[in-house]
C-alpha atoms as a PDB file:
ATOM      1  CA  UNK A   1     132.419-211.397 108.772  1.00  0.00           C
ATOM      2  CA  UNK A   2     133.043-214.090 106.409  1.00  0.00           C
ATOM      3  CA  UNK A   3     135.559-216.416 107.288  1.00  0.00           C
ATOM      4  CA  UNK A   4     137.680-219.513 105.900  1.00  0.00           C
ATOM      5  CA  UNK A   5     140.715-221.253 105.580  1.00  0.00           C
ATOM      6  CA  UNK A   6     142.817-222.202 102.748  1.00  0.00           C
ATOM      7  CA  UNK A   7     146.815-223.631 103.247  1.00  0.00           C
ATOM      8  CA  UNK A   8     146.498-222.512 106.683  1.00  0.00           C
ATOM      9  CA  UNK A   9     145.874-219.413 106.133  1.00  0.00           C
ATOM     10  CA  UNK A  10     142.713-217.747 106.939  1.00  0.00           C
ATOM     11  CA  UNK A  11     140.687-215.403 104.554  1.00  0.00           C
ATOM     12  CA  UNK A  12     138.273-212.758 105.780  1.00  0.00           C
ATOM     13  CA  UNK A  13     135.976-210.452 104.111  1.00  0.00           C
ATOM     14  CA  UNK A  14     136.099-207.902 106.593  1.00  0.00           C
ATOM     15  CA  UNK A  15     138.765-206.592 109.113  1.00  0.00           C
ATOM     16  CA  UNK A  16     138.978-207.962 112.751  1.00  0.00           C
ATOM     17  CA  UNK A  17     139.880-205.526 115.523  1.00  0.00           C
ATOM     18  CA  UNK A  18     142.959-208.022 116.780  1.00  0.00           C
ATOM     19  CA  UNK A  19     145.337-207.894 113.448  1.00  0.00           C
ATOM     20  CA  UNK A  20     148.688-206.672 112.517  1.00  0.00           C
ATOM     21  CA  UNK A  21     148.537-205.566 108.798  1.00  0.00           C
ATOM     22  CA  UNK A  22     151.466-206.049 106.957  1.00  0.00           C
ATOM     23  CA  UNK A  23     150.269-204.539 103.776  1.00  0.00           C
ATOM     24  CA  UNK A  24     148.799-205.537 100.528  1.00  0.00           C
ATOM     25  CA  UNK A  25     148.468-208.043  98.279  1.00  0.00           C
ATOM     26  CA  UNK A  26     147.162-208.732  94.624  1.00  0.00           C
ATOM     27  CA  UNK A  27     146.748-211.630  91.840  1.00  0.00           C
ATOM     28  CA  UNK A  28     145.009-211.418  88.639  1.00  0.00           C
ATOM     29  CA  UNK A  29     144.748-214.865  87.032  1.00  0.00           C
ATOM     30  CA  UNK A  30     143.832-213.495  82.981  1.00  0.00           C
ATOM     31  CA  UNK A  31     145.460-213.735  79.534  1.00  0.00           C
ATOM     32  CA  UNK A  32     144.313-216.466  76.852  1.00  0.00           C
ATOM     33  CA  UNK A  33     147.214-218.638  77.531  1.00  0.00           C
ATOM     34  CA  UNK A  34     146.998-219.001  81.178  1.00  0.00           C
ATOM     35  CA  UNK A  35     143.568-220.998  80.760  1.00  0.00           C
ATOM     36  CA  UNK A  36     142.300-218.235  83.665  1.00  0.00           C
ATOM     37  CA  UNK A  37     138.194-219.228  83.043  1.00  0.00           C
ATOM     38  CA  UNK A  38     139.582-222.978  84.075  1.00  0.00           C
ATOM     39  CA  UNK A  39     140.515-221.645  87.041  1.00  0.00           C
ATOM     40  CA  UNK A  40     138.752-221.606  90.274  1.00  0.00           C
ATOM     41  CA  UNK A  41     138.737-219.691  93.528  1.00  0.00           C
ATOM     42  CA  UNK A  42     141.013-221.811  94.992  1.00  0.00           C
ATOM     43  CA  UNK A  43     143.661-220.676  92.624  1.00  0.00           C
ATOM     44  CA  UNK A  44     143.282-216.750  93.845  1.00  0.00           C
ATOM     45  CA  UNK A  45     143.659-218.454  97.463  1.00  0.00           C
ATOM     46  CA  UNK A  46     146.851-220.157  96.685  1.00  0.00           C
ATOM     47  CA  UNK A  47     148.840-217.508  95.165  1.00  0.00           C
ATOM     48  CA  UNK A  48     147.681-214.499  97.893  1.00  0.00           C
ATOM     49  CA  UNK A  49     148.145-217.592 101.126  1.00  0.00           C
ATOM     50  CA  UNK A  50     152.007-217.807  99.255  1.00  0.00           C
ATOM     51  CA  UNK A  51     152.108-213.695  99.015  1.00  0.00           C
ATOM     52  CA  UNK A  52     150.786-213.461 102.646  1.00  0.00           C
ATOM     53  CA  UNK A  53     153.422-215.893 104.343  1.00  0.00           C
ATOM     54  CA  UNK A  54     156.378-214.449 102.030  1.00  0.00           C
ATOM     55  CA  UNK A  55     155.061-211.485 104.069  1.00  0.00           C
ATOM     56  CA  UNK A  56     155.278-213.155 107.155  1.00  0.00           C
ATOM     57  CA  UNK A  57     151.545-213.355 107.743  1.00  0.00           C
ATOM     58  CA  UNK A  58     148.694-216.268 108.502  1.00  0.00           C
ATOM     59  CA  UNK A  59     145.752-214.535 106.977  1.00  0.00           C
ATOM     60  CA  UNK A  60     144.530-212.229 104.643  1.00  0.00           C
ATOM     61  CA  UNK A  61     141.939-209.583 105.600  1.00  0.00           C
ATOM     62  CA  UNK A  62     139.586-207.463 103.640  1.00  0.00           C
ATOM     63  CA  UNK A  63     139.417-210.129 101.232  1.00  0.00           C
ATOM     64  CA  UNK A  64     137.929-209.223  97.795  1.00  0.00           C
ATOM     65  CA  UNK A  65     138.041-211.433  94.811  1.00  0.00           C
ATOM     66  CA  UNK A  66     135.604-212.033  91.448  1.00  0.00           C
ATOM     67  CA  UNK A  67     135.852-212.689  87.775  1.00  0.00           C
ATOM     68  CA  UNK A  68     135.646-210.347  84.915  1.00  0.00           C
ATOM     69  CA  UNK A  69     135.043-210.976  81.289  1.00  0.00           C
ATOM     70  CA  UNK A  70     136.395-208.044  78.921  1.00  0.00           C
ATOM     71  CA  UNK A  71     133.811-207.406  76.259  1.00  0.00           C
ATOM     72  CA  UNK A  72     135.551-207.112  72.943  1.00  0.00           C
ATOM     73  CA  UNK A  73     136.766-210.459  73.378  1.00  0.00           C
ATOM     74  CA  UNK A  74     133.405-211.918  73.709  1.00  0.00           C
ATOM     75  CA  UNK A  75     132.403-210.340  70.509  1.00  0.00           C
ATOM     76  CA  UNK A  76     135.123-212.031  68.508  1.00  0.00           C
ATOM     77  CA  UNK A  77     134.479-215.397  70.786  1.00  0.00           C
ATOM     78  CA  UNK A  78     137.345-215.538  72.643  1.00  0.00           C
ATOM     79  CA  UNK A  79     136.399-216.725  76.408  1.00  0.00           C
ATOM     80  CA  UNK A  80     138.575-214.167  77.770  1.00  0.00           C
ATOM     81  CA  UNK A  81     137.530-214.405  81.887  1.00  0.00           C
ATOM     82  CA  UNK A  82     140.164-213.825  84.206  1.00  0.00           C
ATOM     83  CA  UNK A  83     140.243-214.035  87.850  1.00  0.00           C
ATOM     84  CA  UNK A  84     141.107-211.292  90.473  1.00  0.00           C
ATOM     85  CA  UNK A  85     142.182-211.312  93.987  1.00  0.00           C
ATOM     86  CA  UNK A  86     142.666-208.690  96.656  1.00  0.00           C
ATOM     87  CA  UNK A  87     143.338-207.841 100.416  1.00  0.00           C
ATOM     88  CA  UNK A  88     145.809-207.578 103.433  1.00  0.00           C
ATOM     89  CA  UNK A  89     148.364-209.718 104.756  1.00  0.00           C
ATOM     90  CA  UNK A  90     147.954-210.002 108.472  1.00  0.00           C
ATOM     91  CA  UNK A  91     149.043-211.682 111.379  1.00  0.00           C
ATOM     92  CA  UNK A  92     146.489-213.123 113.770  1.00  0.00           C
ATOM     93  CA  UNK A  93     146.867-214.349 117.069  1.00  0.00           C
ATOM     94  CA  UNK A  94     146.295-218.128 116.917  1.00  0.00           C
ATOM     95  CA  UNK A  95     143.152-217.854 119.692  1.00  0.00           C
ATOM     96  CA  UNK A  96     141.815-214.673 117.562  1.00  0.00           C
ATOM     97  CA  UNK A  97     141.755-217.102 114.318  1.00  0.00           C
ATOM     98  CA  UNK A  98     139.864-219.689 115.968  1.00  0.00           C
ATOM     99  CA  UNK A  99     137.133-217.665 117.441  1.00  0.00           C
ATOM    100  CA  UNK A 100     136.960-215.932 113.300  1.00  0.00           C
ATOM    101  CA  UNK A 101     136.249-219.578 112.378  1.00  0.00           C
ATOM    102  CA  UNK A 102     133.936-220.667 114.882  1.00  0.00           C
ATOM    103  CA  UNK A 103     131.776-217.281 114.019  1.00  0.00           C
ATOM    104  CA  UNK A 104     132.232-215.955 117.753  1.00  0.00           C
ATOM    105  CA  UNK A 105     134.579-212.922 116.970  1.00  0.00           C
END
């Protein structure tokens, strides 16, 4: 499993046996005004760690994110890539999060 850490809150692609879920969360960083293809991954991290602890949660599990393009705007040549996010808010015991990041869990 894939681990890492952004504003204290750790991201994992996957789902560790010791979590509390405390359901799901979503961003979509897209629209011509918002500038989305200036964006970065670090963006998708912010807003789900600030869902996450409004949830009460340190991490975020199952963590999926990417970029998509829609076509018809490329054809006209609008750069119209936005930025998605996905995954769980979760609570992990503070020893459980360490061994994720060390790669022993």
């Amino acid at each position: 499993m894939y681990c890492s850490e952004y504003d204290e809150v750790l991201f994992v692609e996957g789902r560790p046996a010791l979590v509390k879920s405390l359901g799901p969360v979503e961003v979509r960083i897209a629209g011509f005004l918002s500038q989305a293809q200036l964006k970065s991954l670090d963006a998708v991290k912010r807003r789900l760690a600030d869902a996450a602890r409004a949830m009460g949660g340190n991490s975020v599990i199952d963590f999926k994110y990417g970029q998509r393009s829609r076509f018809l705007a490329s054809l006209v040549g609008l750069d119209d890539v936005s930025w998605y996010g996905s995954g769980v808010a979760a609570i992990i015991a503070d020893d459980e999060r360490a061994k994720l990041l060390a790669g022993r869990a």
